[in-house]
N, C-alpha and C. Protein backbone atom coordinates (compact mmCIF):
# COMPACT_ATOMS: atom_id res chain seq x y z
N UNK A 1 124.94 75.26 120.14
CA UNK A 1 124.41 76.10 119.10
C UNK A 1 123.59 75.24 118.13
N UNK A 2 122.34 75.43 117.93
CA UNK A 2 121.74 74.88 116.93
C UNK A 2 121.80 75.00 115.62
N UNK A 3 121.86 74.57 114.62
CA UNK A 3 122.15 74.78 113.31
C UNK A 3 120.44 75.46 112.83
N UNK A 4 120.83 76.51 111.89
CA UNK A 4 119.94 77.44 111.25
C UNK A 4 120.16 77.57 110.33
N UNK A 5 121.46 76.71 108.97
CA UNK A 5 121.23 76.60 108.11
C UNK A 5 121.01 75.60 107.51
N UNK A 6 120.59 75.43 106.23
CA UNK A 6 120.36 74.36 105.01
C UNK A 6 121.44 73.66 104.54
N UNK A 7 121.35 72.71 104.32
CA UNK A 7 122.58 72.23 103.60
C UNK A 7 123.01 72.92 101.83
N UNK A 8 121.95 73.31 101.42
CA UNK A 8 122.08 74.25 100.15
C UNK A 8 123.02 75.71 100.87
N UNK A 9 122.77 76.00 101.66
CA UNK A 9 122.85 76.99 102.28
C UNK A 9 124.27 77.02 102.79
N UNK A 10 125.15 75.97 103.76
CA UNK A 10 126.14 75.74 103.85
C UNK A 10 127.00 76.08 102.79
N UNK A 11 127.11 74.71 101.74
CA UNK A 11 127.44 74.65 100.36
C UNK A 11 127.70 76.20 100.09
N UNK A 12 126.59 76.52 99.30
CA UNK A 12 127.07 78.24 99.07
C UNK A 12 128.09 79.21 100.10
N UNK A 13 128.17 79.07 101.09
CA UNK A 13 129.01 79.35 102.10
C UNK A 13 130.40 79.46 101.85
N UNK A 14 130.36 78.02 102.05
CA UNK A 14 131.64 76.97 101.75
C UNK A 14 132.63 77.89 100.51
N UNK A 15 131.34 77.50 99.06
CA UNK A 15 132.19 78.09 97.92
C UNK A 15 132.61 79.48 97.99
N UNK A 16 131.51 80.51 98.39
CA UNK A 16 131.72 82.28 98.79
C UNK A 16 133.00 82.18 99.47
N UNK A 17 133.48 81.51 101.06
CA UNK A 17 134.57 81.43 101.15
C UNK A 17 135.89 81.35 100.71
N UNK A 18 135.59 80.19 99.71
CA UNK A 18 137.01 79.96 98.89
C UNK A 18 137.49 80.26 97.77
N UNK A 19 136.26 81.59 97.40
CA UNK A 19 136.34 82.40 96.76
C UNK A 19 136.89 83.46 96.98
N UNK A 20 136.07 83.85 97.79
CA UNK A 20 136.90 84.92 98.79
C UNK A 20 138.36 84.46 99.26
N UNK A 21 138.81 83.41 99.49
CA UNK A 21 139.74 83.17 100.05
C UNK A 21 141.20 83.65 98.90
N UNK A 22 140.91 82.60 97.85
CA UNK A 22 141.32 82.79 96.54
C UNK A 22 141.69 84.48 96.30
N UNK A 23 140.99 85.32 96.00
CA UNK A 23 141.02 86.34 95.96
C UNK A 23 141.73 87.74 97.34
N UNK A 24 141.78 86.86 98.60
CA UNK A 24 142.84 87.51 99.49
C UNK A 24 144.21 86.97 99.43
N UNK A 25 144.32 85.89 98.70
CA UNK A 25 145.52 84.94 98.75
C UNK A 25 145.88 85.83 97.30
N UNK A 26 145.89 86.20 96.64
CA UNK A 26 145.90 86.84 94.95
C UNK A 26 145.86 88.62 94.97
N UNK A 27 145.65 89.25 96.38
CA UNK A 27 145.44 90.58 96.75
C UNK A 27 144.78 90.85 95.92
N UNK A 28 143.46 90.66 96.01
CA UNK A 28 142.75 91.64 95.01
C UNK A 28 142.08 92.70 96.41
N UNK A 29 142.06 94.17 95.56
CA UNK A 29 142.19 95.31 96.42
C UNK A 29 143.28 96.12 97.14
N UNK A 30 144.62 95.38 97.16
CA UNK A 30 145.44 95.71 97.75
C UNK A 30 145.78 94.93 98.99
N UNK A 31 145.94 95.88 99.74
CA UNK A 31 146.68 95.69 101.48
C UNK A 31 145.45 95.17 102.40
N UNK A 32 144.55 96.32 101.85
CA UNK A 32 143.29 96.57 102.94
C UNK A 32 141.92 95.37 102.26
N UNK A 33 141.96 95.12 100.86
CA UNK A 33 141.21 93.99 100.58
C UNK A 33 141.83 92.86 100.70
N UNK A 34 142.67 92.37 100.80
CA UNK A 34 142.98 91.23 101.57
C UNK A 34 142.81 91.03 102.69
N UNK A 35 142.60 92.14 103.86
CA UNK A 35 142.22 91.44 104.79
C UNK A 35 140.53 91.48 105.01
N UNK A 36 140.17 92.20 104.40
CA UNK A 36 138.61 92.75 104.09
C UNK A 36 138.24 90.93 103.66
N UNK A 37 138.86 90.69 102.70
CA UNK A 37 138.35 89.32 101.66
C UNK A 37 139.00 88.26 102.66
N UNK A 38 139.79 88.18 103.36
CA UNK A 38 140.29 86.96 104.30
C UNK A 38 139.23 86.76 105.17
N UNK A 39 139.18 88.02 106.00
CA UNK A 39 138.25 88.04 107.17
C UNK A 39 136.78 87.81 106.47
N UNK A 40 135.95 87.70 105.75
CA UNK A 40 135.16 87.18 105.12
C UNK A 40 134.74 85.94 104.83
N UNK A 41 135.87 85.64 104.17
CA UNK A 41 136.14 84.08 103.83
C UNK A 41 136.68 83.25 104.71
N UNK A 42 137.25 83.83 106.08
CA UNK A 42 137.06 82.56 107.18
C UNK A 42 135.60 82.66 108.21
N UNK A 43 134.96 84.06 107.78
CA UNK A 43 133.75 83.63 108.66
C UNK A 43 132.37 82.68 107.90
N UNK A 44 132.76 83.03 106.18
CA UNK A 44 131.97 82.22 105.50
C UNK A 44 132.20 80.83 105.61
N UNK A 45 133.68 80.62 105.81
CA UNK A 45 133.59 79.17 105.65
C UNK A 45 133.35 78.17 107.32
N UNK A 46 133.82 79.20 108.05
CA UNK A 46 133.32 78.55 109.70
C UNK A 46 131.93 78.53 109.88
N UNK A 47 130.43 79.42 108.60
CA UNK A 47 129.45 79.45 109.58
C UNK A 47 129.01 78.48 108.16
N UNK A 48 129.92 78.18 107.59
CA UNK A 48 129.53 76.74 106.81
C UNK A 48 129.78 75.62 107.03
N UNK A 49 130.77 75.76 107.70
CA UNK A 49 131.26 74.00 108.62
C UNK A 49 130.03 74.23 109.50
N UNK A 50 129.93 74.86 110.24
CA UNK A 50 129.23 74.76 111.73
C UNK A 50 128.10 74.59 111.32
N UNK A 51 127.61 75.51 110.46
CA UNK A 51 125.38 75.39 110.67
C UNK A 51 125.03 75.98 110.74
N UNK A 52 126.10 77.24 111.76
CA UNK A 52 124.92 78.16 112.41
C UNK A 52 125.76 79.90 111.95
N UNK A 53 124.63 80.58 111.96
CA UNK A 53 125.07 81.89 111.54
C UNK A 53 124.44 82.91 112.35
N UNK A 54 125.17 83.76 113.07
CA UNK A 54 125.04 84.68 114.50
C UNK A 54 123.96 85.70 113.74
N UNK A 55 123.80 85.95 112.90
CA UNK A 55 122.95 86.95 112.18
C UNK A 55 121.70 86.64 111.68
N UNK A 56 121.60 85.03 111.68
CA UNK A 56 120.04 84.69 111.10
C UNK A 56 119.31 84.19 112.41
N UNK A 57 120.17 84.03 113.79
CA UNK A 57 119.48 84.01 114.88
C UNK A 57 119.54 85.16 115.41
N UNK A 58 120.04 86.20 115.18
CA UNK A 58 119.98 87.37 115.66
C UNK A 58 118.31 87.63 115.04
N UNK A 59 117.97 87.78 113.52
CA UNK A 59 116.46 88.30 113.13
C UNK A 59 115.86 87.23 112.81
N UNK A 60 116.25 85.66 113.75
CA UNK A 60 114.63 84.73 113.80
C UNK A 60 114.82 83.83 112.31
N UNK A 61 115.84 83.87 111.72
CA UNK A 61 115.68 83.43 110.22
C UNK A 61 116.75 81.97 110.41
N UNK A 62 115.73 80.70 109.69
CA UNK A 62 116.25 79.45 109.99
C UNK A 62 116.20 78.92 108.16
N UNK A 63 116.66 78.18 107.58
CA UNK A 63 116.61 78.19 106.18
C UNK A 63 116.81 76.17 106.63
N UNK A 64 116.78 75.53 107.75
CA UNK A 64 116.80 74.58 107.96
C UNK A 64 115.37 73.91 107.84
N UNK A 65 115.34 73.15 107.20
CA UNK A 65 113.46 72.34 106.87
C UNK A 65 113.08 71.92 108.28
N UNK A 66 112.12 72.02 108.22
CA UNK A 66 111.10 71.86 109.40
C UNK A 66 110.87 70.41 109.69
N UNK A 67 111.44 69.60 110.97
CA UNK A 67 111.15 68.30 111.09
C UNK A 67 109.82 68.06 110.96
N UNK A 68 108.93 66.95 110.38
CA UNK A 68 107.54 66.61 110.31
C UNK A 68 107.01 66.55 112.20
N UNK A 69 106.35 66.90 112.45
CA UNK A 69 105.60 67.37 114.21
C UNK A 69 105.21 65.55 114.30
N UNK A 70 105.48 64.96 115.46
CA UNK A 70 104.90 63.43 115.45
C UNK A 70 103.49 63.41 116.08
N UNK A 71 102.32 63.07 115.90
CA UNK A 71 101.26 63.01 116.37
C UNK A 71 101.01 62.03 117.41
């Protein structure tokens, strides 16, 4: 899998996760937002370890800088 995100991009991930995480660990919403906010916050934080996010290669979208082309 190639990585398609930024390292800015990760980062934000990362934190949304353990935010989210925080907030299923604390039930906010109840029964049904905890798992709403879990399941969230482990896909935010896996497609922030990894790089890659099934949805920005799904519509073509890379937020990773463009290596310089070698002549």
């Amino acid at each position: 899998m190639p990585q398609n995100e930024s390292t800015t991009d990760r980062i934000i991930r990362i934190v949304i996760g353990l935010v989210l995480g925080y907030g299923a660990f604390n039930h906010w919403g109840g029964s049904v937002g905890t798992w709403i906010f879990g399941i969230l916050a482990v896909v935010a934080i896996i497609t922030g370890i990894t790089g890659f996010c099934g949805l920005y290669r799904l519509f073509g979208i890379s937020t990773c800088p463009v290596p310089p082309k070698k002549s």
